[in-house]
PDB file of N, CA and C in Angstrom:
ATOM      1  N   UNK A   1     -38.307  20.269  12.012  1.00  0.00           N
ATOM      2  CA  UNK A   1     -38.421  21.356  11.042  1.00  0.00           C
ATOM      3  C   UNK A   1     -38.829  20.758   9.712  1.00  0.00           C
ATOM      4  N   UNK A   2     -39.915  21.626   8.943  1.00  0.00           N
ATOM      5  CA  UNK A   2     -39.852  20.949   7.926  1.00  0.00           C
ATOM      6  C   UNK A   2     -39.279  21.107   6.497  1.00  0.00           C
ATOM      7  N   UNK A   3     -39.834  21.389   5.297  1.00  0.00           N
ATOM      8  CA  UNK A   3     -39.186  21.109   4.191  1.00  0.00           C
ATOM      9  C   UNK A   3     -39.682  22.104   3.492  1.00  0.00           C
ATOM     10  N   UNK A   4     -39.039  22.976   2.288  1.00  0.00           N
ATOM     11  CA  UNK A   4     -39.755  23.664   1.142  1.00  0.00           C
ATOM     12  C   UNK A   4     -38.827  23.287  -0.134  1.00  0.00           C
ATOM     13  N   UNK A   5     -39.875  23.470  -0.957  1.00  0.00           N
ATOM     14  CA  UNK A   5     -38.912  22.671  -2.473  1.00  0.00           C
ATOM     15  C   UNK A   5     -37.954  23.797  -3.002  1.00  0.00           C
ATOM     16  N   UNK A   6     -37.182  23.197  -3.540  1.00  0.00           N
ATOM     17  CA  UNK A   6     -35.994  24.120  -4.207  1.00  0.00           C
ATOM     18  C   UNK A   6     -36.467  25.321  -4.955  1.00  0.00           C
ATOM     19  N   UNK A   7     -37.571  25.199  -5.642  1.00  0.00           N
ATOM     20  CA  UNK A   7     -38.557  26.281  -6.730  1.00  0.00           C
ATOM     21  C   UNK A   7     -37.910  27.360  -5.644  1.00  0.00           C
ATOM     22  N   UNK A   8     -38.670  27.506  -4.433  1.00  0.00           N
ATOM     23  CA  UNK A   8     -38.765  28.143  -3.275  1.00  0.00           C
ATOM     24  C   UNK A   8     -37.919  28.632  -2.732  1.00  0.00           C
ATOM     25  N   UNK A   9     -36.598  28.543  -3.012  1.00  0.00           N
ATOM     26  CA  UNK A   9     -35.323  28.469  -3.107  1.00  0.00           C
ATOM     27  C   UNK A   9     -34.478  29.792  -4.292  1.00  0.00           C
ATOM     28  N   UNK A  10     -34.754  29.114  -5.497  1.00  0.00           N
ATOM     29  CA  UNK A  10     -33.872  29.797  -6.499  1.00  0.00           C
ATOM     30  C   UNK A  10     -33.671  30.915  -6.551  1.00  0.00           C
ATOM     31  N   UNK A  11     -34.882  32.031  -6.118  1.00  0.00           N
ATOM     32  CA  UNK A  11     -34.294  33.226  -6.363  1.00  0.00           C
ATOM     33  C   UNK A  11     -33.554  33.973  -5.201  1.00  0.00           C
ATOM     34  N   UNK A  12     -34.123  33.508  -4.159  1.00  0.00           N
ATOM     35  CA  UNK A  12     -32.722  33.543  -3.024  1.00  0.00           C
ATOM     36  C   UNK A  12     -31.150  33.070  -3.378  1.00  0.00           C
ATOM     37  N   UNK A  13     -31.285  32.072  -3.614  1.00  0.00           N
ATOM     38  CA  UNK A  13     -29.945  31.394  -3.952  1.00  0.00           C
ATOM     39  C   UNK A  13     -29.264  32.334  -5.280  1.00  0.00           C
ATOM     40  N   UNK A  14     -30.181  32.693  -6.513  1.00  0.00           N
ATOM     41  CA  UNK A  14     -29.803  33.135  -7.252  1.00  0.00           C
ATOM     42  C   UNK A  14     -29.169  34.554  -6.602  1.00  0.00           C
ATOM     43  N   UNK A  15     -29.774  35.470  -6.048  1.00  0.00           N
ATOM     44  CA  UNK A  15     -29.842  36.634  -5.295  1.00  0.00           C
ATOM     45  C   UNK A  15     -27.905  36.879  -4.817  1.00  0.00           C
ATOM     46  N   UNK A  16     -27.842  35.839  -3.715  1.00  0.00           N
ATOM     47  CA  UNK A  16     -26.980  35.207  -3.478  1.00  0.00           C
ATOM     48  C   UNK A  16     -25.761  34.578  -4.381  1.00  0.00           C
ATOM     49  N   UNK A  17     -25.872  34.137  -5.020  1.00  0.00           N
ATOM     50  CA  UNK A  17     -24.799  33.858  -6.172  1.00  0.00           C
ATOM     51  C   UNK A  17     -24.343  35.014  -6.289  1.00  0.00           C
ATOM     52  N   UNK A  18     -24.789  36.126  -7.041  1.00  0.00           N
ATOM     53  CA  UNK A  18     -25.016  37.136  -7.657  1.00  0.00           C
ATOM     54  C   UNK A  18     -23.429  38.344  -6.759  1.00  0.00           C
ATOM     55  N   UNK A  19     -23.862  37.721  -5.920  1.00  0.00           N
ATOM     56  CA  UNK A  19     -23.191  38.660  -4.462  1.00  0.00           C
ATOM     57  C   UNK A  19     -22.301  37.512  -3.731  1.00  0.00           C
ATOM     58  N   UNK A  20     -21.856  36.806  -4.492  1.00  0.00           N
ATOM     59  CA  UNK A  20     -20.984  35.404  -3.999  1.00  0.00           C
ATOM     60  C   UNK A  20     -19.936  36.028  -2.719  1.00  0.00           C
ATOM     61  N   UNK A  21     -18.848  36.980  -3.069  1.00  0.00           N
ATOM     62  CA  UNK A  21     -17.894  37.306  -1.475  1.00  0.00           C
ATOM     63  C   UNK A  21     -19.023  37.876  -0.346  1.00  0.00           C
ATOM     64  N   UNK A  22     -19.528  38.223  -1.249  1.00  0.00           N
ATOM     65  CA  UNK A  22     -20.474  39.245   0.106  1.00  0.00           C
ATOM     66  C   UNK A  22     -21.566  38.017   1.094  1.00  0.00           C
ATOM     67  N   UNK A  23     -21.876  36.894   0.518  1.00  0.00           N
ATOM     68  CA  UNK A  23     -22.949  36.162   0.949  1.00  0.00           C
ATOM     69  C   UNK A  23     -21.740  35.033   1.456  1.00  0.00           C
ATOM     70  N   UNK A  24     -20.625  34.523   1.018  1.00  0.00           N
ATOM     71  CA  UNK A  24     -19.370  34.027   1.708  1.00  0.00           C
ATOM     72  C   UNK A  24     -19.630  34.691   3.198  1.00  0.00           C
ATOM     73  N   UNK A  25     -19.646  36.003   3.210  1.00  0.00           N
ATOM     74  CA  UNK A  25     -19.471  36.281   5.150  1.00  0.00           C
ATOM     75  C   UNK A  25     -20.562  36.454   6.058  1.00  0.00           C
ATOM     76  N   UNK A  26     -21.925  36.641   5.219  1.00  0.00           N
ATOM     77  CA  UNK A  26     -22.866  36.146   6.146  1.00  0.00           C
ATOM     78  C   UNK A  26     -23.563  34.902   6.027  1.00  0.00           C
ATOM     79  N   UNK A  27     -23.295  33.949   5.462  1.00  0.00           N
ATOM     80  CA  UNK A  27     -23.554  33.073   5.497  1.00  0.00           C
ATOM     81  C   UNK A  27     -23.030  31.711   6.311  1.00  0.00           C
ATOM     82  N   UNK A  28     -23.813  30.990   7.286  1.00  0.00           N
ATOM     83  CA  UNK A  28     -22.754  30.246   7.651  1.00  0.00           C
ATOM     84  C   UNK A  28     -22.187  29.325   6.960  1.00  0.00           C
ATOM     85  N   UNK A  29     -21.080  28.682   7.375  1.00  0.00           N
ATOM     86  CA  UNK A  29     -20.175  27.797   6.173  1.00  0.00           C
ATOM     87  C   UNK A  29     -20.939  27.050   6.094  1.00  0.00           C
ATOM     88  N   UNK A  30     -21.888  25.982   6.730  1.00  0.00           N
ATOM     89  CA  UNK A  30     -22.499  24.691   6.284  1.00  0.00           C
ATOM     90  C   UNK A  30     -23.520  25.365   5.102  1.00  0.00           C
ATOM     91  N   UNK A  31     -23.619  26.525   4.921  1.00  0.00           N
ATOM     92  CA  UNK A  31     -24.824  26.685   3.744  1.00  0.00           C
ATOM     93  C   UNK A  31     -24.123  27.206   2.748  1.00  0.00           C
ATOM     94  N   UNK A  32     -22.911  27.389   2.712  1.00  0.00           N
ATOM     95  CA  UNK A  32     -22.138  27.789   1.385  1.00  0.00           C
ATOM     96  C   UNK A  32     -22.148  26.819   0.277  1.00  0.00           C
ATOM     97  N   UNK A  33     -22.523  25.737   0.664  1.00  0.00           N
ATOM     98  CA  UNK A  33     -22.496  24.859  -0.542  1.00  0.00           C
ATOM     99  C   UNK A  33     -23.626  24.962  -1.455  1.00  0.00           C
ATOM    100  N   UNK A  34     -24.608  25.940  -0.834  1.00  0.00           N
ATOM    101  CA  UNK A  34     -25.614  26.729  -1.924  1.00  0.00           C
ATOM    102  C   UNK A  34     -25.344  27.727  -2.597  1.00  0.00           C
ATOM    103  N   UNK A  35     -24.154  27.848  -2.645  1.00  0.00           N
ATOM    104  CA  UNK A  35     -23.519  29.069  -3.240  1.00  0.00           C
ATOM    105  C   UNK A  35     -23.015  28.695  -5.071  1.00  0.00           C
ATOM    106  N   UNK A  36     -22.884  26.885  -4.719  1.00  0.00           N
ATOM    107  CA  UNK A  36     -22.009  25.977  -5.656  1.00  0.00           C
ATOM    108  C   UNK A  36     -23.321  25.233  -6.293  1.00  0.00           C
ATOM    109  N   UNK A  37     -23.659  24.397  -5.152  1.00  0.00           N
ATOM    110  CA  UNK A  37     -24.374  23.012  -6.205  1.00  0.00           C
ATOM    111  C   UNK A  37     -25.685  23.460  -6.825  1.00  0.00           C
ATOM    112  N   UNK A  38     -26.059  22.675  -7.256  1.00  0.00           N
ATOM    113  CA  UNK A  38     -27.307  22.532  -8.247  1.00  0.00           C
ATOM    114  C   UNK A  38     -28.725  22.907  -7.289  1.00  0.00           C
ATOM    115  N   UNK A  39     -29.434  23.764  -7.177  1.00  0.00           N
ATOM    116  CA  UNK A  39     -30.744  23.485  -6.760  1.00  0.00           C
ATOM    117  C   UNK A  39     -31.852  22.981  -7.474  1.00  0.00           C
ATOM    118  N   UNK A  40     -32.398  22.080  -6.566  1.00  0.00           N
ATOM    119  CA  UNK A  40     -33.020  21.194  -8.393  1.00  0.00           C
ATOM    120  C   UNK A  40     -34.661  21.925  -7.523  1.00  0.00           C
ATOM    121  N   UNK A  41     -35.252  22.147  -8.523  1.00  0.00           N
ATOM    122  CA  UNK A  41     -36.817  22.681  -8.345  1.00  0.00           C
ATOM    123  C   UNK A  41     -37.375  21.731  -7.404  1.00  0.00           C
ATOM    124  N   UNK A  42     -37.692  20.465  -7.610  1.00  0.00           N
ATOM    125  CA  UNK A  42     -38.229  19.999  -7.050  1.00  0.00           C
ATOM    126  C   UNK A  42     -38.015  18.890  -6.084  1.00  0.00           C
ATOM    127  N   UNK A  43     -36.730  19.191  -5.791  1.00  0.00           N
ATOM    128  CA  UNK A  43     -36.387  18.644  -4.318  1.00  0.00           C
ATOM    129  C   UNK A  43     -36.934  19.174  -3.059  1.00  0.00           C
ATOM    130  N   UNK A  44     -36.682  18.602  -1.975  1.00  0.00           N
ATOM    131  CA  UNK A  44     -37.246  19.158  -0.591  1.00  0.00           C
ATOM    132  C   UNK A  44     -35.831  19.554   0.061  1.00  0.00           C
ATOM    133  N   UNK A  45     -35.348  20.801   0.790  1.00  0.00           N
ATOM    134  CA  UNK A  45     -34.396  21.479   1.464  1.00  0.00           C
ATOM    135  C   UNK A  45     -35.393  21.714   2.524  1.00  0.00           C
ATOM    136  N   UNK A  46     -34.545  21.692   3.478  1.00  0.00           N
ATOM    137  CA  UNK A  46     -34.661  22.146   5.606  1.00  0.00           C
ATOM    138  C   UNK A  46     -35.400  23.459   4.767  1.00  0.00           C
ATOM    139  N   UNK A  47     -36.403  23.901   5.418  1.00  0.00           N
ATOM    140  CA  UNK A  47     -37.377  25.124   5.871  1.00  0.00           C
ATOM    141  C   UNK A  47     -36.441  26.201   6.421  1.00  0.00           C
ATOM    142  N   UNK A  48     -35.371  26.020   7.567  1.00  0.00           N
ATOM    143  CA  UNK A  48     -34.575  26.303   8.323  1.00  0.00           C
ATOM    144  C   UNK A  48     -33.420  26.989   7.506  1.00  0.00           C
ATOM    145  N   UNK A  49     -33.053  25.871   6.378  1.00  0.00           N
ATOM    146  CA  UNK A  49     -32.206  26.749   5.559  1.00  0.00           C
ATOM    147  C   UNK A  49     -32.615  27.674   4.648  1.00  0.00           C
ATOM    148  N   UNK A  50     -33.618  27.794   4.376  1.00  0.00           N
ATOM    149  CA  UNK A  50     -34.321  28.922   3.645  1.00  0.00           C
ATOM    150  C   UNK A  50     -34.299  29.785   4.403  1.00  0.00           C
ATOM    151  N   UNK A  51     -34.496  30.079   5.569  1.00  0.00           N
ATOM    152  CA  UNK A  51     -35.007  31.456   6.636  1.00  0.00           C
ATOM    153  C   UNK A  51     -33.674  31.165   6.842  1.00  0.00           C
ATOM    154  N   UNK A  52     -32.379  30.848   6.864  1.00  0.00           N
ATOM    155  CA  UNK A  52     -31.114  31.656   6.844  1.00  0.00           C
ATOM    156  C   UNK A  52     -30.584  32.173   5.870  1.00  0.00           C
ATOM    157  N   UNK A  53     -30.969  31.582   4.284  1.00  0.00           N
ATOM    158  CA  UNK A  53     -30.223  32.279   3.235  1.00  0.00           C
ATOM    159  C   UNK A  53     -31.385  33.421   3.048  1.00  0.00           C
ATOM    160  N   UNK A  54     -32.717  33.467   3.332  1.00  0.00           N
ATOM    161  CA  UNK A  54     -33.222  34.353   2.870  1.00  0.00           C
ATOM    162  C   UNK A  54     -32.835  35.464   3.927  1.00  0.00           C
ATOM    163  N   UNK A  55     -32.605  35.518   5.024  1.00  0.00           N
ATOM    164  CA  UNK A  55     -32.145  36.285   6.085  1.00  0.00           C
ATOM    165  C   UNK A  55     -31.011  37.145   5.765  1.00  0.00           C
ATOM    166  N   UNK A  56     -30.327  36.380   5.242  1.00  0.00           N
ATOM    167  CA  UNK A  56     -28.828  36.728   4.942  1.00  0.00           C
ATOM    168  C   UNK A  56     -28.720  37.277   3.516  1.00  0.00           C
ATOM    169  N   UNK A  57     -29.971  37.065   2.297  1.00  0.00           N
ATOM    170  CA  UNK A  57     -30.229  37.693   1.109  1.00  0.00           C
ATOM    171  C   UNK A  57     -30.301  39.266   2.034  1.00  0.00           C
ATOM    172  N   UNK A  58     -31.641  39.491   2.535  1.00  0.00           N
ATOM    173  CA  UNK A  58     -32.019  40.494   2.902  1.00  0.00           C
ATOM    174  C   UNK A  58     -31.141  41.412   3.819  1.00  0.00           C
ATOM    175  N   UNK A  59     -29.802  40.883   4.328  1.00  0.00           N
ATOM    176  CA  UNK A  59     -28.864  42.121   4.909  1.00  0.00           C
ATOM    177  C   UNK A  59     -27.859  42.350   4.148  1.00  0.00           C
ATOM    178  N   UNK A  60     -27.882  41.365   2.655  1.00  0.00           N
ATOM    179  CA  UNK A  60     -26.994  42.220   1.923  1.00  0.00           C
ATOM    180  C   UNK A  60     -27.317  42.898   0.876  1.00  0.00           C
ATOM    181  N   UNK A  61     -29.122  43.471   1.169  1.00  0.00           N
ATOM    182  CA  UNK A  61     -29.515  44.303   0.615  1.00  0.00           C
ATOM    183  C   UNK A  61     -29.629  46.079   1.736  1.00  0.00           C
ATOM    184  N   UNK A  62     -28.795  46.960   0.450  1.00  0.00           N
ATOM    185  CA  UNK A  62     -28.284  48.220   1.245  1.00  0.00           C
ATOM    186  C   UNK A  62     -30.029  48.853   2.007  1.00  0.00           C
ATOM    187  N   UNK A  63     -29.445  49.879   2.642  1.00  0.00           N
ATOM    188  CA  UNK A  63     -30.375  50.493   2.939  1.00  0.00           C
ATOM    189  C   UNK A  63     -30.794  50.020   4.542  1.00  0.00           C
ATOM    190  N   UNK A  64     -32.147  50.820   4.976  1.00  0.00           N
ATOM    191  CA  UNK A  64     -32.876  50.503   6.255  1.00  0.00           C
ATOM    192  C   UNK A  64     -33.527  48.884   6.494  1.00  0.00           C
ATOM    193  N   UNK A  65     -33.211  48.293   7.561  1.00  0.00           N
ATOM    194  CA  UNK A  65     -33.501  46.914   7.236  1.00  0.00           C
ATOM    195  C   UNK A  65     -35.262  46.382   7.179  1.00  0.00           C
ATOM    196  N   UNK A  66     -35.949  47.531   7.655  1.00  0.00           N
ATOM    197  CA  UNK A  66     -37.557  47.354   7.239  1.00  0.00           C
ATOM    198  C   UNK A  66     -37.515  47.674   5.847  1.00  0.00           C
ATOM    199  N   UNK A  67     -37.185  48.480   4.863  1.00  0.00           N
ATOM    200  CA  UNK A  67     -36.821  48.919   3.603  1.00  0.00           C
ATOM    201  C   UNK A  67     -36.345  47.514   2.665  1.00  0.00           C
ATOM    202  N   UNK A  68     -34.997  47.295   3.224  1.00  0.00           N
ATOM    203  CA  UNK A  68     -34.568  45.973   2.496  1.00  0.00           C
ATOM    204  C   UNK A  68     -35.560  44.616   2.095  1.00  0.00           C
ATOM    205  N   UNK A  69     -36.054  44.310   3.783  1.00  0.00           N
ATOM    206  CA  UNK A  69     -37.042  43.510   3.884  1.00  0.00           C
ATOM    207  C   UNK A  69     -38.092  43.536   3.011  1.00  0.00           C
ATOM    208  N   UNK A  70     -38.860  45.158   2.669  1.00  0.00           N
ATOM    209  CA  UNK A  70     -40.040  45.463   1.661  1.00  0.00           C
ATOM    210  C   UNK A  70     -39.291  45.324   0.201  1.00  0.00           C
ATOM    211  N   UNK A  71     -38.099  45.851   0.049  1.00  0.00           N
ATOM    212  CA  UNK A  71     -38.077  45.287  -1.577  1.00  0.00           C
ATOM    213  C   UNK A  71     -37.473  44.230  -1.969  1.00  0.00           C
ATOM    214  N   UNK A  72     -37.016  43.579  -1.167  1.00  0.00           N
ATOM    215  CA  UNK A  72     -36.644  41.872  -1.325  1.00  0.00           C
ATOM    216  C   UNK A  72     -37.861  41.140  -1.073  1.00  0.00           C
ATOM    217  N   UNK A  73     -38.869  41.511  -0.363  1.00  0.00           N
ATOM    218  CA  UNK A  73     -40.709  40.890  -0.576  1.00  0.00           C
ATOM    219  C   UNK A  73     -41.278  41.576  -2.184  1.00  0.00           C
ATOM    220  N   UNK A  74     -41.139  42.327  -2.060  1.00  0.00           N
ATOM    221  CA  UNK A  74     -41.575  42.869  -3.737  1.00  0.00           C
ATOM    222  C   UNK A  74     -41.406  42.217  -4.637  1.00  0.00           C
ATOM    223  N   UNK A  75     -39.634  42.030  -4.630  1.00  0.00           N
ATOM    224  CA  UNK A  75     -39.008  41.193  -5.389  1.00  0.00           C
ATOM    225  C   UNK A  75     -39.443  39.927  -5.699  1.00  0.00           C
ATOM    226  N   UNK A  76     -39.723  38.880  -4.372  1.00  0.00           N
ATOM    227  CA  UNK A  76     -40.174  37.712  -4.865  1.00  0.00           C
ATOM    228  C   UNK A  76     -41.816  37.697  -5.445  1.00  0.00           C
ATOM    229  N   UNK A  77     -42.234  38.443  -4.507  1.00  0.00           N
ATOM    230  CA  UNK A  77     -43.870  38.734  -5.211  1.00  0.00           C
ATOM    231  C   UNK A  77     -43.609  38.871  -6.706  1.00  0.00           C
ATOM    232  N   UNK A  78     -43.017  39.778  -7.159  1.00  0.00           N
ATOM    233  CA  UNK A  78     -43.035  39.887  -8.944  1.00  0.00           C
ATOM    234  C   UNK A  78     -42.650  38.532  -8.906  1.00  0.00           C
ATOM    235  N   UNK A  79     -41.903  37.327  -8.670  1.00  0.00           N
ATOM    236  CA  UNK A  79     -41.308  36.174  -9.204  1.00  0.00           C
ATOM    237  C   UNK A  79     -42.608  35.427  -9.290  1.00  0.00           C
ATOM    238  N   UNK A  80     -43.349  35.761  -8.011  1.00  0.00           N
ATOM    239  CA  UNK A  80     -44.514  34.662  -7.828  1.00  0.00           C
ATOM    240  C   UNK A  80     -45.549  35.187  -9.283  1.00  0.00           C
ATOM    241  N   UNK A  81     -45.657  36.045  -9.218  1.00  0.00           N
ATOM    242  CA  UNK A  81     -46.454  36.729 -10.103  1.00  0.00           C
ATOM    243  C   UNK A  81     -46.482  36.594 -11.455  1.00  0.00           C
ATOM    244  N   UNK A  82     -44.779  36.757 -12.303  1.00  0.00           N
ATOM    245  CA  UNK A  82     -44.488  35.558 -13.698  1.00  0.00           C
ATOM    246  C   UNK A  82     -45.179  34.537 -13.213  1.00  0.00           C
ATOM    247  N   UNK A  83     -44.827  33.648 -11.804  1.00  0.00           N
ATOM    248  CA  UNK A  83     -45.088  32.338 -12.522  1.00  0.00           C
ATOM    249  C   UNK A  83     -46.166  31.857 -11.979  1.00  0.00           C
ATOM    250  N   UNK A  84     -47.117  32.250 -11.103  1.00  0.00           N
ATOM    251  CA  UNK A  84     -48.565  32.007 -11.040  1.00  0.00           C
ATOM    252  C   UNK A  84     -49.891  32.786 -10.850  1.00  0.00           C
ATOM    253  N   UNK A  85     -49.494  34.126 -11.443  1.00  0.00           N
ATOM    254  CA  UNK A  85     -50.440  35.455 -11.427  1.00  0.00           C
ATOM    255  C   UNK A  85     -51.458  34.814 -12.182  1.00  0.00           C
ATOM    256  N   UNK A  86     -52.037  33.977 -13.163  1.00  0.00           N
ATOM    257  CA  UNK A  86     -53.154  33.681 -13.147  1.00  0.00           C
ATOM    258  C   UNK A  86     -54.300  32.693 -12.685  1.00  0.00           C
ATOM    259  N   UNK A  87     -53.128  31.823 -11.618  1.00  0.00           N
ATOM    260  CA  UNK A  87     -53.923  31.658 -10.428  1.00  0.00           C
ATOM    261  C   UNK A  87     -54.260  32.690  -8.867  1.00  0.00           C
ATOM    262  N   UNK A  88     -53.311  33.457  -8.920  1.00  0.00           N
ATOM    263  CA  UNK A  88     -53.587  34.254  -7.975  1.00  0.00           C
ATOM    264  C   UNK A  88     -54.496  35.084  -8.089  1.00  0.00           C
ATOM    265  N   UNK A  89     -54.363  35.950  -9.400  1.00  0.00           N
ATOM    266  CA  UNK A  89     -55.347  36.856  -9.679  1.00  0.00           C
ATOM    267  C   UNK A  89     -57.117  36.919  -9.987  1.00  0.00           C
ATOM    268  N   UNK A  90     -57.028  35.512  -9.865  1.00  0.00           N
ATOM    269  CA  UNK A  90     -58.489  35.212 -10.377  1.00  0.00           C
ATOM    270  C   UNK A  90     -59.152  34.999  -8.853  1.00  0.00           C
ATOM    271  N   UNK A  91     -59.586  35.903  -7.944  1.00  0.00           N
ATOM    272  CA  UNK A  91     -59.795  36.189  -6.807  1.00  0.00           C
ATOM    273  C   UNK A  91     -61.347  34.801  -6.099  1.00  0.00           C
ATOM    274  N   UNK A  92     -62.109  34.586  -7.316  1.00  0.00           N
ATOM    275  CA  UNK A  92     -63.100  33.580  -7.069  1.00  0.00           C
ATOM    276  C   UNK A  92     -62.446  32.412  -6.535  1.00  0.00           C
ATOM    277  N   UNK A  93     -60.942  32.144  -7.189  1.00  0.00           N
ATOM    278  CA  UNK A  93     -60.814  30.767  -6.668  1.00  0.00           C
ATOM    279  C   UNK A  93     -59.136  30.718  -6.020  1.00  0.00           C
ATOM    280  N   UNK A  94     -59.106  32.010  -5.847  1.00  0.00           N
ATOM    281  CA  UNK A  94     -57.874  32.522  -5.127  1.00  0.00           C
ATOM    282  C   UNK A  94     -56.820  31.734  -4.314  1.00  0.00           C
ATOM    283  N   UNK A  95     -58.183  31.675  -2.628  1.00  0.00           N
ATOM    284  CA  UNK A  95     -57.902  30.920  -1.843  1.00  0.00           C
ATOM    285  C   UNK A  95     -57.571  29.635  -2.011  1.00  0.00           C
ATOM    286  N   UNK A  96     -58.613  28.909  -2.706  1.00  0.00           N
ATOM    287  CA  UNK A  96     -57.703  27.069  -3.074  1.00  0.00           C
ATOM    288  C   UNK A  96     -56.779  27.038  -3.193  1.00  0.00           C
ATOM    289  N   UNK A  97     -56.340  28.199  -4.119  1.00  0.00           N
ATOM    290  CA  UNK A  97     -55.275  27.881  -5.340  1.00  0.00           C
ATOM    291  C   UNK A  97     -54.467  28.335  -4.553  1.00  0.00           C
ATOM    292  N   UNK A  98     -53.926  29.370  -3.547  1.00  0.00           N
ATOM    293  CA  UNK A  98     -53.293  30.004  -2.521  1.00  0.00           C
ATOM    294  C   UNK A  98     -52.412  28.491  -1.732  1.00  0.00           C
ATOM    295  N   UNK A  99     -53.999  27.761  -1.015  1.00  0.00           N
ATOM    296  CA  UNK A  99     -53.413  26.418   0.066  1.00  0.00           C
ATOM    297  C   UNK A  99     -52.418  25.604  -0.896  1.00  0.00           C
ATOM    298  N   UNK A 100     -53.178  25.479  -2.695  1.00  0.00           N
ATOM    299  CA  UNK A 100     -52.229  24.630  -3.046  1.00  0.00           C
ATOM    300  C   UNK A 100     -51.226  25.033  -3.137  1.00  0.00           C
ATOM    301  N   UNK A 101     -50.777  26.303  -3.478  1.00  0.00           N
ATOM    302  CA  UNK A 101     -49.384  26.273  -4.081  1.00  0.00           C
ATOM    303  C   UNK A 101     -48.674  26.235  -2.482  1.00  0.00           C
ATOM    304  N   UNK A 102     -48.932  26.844  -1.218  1.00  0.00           N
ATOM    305  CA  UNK A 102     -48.044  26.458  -0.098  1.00  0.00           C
ATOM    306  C   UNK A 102     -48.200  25.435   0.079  1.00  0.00           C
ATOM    307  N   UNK A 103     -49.030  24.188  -0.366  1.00  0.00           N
ATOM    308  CA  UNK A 103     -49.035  22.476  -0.252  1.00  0.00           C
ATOM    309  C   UNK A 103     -47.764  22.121  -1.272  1.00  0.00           C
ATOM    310  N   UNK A 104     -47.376  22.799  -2.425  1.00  0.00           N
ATOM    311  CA  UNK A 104     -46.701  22.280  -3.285  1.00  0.00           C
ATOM    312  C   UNK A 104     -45.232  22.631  -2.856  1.00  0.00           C
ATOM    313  N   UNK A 105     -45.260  23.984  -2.252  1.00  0.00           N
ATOM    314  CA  UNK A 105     -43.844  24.122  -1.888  1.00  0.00           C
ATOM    315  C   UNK A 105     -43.593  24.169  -0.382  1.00  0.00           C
ATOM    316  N   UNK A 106     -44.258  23.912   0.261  1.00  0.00           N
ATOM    317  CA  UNK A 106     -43.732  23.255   1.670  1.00  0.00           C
ATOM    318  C   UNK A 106     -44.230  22.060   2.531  1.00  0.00           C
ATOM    319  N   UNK A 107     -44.127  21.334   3.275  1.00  0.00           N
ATOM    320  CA  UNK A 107     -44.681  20.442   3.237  1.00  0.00           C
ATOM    321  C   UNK A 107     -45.065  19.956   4.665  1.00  0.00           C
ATOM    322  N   UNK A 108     -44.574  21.651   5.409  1.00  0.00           N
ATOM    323  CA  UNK A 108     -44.864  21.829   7.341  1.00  0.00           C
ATOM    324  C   UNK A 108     -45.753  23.133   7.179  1.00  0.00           C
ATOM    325  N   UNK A 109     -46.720  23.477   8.268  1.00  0.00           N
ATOM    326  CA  UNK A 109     -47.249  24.235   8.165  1.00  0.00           C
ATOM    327  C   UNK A 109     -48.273  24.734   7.598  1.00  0.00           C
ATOM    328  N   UNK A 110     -48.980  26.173   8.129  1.00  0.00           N
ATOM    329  CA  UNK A 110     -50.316  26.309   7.454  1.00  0.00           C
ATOM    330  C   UNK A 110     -50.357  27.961   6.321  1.00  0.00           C
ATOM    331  N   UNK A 111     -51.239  27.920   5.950  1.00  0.00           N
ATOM    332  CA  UNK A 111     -51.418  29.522   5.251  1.00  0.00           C
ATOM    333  C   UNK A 111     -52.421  29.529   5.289  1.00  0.00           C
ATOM    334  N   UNK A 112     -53.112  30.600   5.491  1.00  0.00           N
ATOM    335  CA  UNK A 112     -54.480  31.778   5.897  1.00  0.00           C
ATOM    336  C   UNK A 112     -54.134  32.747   4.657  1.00  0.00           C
ATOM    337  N   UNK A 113     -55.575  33.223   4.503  1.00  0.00           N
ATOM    338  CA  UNK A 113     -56.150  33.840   3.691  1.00  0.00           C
ATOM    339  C   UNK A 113     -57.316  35.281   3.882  1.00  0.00           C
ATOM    340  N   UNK A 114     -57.177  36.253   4.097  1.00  0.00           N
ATOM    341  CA  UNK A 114     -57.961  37.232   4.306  1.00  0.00           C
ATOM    342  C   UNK A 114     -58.286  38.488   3.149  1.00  0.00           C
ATOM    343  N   UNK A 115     -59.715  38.180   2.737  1.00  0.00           N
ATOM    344  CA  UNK A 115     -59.798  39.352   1.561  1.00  0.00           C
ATOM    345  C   UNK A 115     -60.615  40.339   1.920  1.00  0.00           C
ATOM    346  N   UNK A 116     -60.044  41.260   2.614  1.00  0.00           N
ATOM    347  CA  UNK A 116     -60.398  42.523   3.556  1.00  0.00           C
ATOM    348  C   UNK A 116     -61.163  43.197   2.681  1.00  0.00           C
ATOM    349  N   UNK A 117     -61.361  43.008   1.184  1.00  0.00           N
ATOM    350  CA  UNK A 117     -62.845  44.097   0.458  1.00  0.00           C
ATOM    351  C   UNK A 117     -62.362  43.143  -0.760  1.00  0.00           C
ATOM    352  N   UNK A 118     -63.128  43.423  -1.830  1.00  0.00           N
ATOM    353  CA  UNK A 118     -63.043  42.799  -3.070  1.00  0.00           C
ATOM    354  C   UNK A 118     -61.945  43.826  -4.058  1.00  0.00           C
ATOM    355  N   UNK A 119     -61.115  44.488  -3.642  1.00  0.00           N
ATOM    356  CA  UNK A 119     -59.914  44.822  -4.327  1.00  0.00           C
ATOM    357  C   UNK A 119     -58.212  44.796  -3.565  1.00  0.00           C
ATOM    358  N   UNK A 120     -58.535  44.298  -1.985  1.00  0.00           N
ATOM    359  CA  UNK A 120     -57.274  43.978  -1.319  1.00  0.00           C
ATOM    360  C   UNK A 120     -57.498  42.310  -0.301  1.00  0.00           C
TER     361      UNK A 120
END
């Protein structure tokens, strides 16, 4: 399994803090210690533990769980969006800038790119 950097991390974890008893019971105990320590930006964390705290963000958001899922994706989209909407948005050089930033925060795996018309 591989790795994504802490950046990649924070607002889950933050999410999580936030809701500390509630993320105590779905969380398993070996990942509670993300509940406590430091996530440093630019460390590398298990891939694996991300797709459980983010898993476990998203069921202790109320509502229908396709619902939850769409505004906990919203959610991080606006995060991505503060912090690199003017590489994303500049659609000419989109794609590069797309591979790099999943080169910067993970360090298994691929990302694809499809611009189905020149406004989606």
């Amino acid at each position: 399994m591989g790795n994504t950097k802490g950046a990649t991390l924070l607002g889950t974890v933050k999410f999580l803090r936030r809701q500390r008893d509630a993320a105590l019971g779905v969380l398993p105990p070996e990942l509670h210690r993300y509940l406590g320590e430091e996530i440093r930006p630019s460390a590398w964390y298990p891939t694996e533990h991300f797709g459980v705290l983010l898993r476990s963000a998203v069921s202790l958001v109320p509502g229908e769980r396709g619902a939850a899922l769409e505004s906990y994706g919203a959610a991080g989209a606006r995060e991505h969006v503060d912090l690199y909407g003017d590489l994303i948005f500049n659609l000419t050089e989109a794609t590069s800038h797309m591979f790099v930033l999943w080169s910067i925060q993970h360090d298994t795996g691929t990302m694809s790119f499809t611009l189905k018309s020149p406004t989606s």
